[in-house]
C-alpha atoms as a PDB file:
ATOM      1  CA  UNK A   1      12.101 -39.515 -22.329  1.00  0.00           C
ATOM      2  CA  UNK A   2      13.684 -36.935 -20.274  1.00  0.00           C
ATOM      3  CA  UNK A   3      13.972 -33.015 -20.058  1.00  0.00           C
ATOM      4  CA  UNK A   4      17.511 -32.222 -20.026  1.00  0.00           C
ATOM      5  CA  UNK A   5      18.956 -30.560 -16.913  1.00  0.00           C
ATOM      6  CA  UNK A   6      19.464 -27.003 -18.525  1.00  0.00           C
ATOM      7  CA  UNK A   7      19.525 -23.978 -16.219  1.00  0.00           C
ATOM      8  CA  UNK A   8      15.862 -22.058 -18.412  1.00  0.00           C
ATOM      9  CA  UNK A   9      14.195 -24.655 -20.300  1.00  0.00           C
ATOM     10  CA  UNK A  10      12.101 -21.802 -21.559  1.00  0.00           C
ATOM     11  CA  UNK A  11      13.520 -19.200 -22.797  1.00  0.00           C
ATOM     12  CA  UNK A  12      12.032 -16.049 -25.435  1.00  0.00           C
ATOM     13  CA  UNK A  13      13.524 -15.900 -28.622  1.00  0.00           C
ATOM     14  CA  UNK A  14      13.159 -12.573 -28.853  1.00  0.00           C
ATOM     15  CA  UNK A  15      11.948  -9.651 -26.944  1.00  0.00           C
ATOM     16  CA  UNK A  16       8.039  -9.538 -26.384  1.00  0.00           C
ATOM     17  CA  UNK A  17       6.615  -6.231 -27.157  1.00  0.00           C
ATOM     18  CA  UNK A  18       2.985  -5.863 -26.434  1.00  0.00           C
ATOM     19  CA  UNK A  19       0.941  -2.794 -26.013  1.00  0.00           C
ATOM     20  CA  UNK A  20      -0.663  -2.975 -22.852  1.00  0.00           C
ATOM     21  CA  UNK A  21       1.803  -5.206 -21.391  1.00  0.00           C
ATOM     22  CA  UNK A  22       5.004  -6.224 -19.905  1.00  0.00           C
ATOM     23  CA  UNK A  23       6.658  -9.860 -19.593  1.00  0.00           C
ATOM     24  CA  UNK A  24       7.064  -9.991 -16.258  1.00  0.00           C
ATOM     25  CA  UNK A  25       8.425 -13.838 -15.626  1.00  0.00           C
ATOM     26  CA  UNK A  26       8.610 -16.909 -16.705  1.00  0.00           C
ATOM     27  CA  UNK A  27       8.723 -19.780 -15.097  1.00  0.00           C
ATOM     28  CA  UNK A  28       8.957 -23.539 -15.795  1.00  0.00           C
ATOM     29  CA  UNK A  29       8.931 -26.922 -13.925  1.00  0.00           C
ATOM     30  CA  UNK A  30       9.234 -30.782 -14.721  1.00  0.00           C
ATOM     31  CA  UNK A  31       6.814 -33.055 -13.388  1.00  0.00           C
ATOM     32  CA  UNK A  32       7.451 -36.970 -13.160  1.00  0.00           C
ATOM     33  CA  UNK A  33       3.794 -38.159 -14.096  1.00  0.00           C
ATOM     34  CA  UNK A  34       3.008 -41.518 -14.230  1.00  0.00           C
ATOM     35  CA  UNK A  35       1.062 -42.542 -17.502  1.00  0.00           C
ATOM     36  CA  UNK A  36      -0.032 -46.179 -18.955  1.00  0.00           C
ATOM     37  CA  UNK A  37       3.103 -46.566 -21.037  1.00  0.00           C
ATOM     38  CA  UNK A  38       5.222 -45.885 -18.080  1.00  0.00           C
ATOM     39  CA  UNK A  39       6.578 -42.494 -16.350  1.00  0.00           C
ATOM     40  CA  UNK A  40       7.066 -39.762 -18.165  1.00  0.00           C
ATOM     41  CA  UNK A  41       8.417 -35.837 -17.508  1.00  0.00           C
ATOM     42  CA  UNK A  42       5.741 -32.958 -18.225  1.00  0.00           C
ATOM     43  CA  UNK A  43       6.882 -29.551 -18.482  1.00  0.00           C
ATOM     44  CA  UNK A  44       4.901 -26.626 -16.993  1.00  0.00           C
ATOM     45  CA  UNK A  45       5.266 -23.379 -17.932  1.00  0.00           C
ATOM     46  CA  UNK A  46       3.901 -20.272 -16.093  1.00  0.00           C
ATOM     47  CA  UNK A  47       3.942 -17.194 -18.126  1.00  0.00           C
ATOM     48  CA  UNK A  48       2.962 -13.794 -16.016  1.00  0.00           C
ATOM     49  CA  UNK A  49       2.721 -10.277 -17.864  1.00  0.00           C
ATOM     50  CA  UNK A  50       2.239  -7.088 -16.036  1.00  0.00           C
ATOM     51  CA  UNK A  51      -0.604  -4.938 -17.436  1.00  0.00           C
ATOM     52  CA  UNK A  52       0.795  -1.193 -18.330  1.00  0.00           C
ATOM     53  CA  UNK A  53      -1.964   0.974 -16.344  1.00  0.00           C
ATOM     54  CA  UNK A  54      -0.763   4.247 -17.510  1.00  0.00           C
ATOM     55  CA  UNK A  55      -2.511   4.380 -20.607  1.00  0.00           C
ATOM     56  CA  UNK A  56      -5.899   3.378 -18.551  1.00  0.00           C
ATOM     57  CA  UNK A  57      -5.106   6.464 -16.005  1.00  0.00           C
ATOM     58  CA  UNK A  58      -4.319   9.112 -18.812  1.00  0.00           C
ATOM     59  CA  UNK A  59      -7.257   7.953 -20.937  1.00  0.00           C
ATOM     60  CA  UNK A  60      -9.809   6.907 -18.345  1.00  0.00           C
ATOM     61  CA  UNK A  61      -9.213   8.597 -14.836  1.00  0.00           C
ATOM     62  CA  UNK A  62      -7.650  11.956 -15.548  1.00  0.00           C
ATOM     63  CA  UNK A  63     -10.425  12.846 -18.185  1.00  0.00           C
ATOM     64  CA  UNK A  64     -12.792  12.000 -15.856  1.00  0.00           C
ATOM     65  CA  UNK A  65     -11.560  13.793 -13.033  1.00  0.00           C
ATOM     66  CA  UNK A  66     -10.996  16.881 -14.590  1.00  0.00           C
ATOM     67  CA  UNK A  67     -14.589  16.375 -15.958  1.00  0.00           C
ATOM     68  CA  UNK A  68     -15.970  16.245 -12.666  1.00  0.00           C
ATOM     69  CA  UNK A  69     -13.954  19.179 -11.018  1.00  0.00           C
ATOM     70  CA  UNK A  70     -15.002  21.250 -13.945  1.00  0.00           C
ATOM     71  CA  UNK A  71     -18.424  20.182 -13.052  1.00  0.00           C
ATOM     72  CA  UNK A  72     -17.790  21.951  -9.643  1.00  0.00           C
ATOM     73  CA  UNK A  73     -17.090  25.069 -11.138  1.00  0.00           C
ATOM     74  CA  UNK A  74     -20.997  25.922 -11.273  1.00  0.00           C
ATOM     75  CA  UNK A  75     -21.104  26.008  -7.260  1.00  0.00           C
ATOM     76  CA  UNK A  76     -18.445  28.548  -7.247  1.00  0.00           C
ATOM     77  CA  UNK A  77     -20.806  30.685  -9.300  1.00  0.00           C
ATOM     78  CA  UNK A  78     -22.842  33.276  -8.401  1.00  0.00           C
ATOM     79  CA  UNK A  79     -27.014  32.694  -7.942  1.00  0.00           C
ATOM     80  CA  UNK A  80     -27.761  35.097 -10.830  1.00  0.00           C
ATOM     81  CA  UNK A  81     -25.481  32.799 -13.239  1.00  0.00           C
ATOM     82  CA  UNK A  82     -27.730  30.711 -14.280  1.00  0.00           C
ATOM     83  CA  UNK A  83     -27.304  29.812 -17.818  1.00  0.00           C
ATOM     84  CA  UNK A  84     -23.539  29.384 -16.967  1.00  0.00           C
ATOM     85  CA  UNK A  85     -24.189  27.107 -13.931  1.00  0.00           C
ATOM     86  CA  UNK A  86     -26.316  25.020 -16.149  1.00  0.00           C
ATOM     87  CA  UNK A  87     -24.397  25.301 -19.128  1.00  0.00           C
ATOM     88  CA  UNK A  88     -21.505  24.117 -17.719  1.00  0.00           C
ATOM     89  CA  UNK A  89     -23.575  21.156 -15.896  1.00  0.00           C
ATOM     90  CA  UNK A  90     -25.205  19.770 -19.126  1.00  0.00           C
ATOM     91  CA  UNK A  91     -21.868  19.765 -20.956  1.00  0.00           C
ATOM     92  CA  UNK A  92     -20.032  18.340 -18.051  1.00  0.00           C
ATOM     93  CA  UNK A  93     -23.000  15.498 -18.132  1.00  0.00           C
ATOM     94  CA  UNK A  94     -22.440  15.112 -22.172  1.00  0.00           C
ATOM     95  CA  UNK A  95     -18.598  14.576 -21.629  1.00  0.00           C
ATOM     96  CA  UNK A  96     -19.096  12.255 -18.739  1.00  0.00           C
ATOM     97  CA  UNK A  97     -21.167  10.068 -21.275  1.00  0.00           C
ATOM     98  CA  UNK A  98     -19.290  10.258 -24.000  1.00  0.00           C
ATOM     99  CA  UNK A  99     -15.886   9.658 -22.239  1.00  0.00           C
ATOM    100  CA  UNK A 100     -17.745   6.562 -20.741  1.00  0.00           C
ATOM    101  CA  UNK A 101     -18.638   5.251 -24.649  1.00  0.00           C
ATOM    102  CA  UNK A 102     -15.249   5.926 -25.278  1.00  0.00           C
ATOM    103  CA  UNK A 103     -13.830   4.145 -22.534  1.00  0.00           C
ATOM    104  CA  UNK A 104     -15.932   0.736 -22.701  1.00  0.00           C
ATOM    105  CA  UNK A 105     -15.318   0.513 -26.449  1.00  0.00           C
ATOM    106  CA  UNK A 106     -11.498   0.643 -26.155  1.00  0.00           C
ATOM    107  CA  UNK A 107     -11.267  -1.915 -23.081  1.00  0.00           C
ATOM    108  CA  UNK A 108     -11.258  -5.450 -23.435  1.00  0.00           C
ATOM    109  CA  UNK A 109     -14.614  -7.062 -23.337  1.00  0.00           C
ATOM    110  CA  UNK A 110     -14.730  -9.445 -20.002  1.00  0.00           C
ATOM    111  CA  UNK A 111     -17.316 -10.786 -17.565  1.00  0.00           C
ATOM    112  CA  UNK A 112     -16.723  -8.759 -14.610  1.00  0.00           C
ATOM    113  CA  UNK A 113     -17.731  -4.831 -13.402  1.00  0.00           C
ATOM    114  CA  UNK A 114     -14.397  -2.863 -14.354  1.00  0.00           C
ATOM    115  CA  UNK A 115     -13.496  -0.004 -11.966  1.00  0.00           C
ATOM    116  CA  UNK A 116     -14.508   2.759 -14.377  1.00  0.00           C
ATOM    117  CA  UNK A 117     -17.799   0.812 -14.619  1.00  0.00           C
ATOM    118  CA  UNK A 118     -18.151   1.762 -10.660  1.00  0.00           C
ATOM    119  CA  UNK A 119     -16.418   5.460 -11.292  1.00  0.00           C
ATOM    120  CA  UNK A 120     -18.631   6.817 -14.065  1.00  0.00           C
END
């Protein structure tokens, strides 16, 4: 059995549309492998996708700056402000938390720290 000698063995049928990513290449090799009932031709296939990081920077990072400069806000006020100095400090603490729930419940579930894990 042999792999014919086509230009793209592999080839998508259609085009791939997924929502937090891109095709980005795909490759694909024949092996000559030796096996009991003689040699025989493997194909390997390498399929890389490009992860869309947009959606993580408007979602995630901008939020969470913004939070944080907002937070900043109460040093530019004066001493006698203090129910607006910690005003805006407990509700800039309540958004940071909640924009962290939001966060880790829409990004995939994996067994490494994410970067947002080390921002917030």
């Amino acid at each position: 059995m042999r792999w014919s000698a086509i230009d793209e063995p592999v080839q998508p049928m259609a085009a791939i549309v997924l929502p937090d990513f891109d095709l980005f290449k795909i490759s694909a090799n024949r092996k000559e492998e030796p096996y009991p009932a003689g040699m025989w031709d493997e194909l390997h296939v390498i399929i890389m996708f490009e992860r869309r990081f947009i959606w993580y920077f408007m979602q995630a990072y901008l939020p969470t700056y913004l939070t944080i400069f907002i937070s900043w806000v109460s040093f530019a006020l004066g001493p006698r402000a203090i129910p607006a100095r910690t005003m805006l400090g407990v509700n800039a603490l309540l958004a940071m938390i909640f924009q962290f729930g939001n966060i880790m419940r829409n990004l995939p579930r994996v067994s490494y720290i994410k970067a947002i894990g080390k921002l917030v």
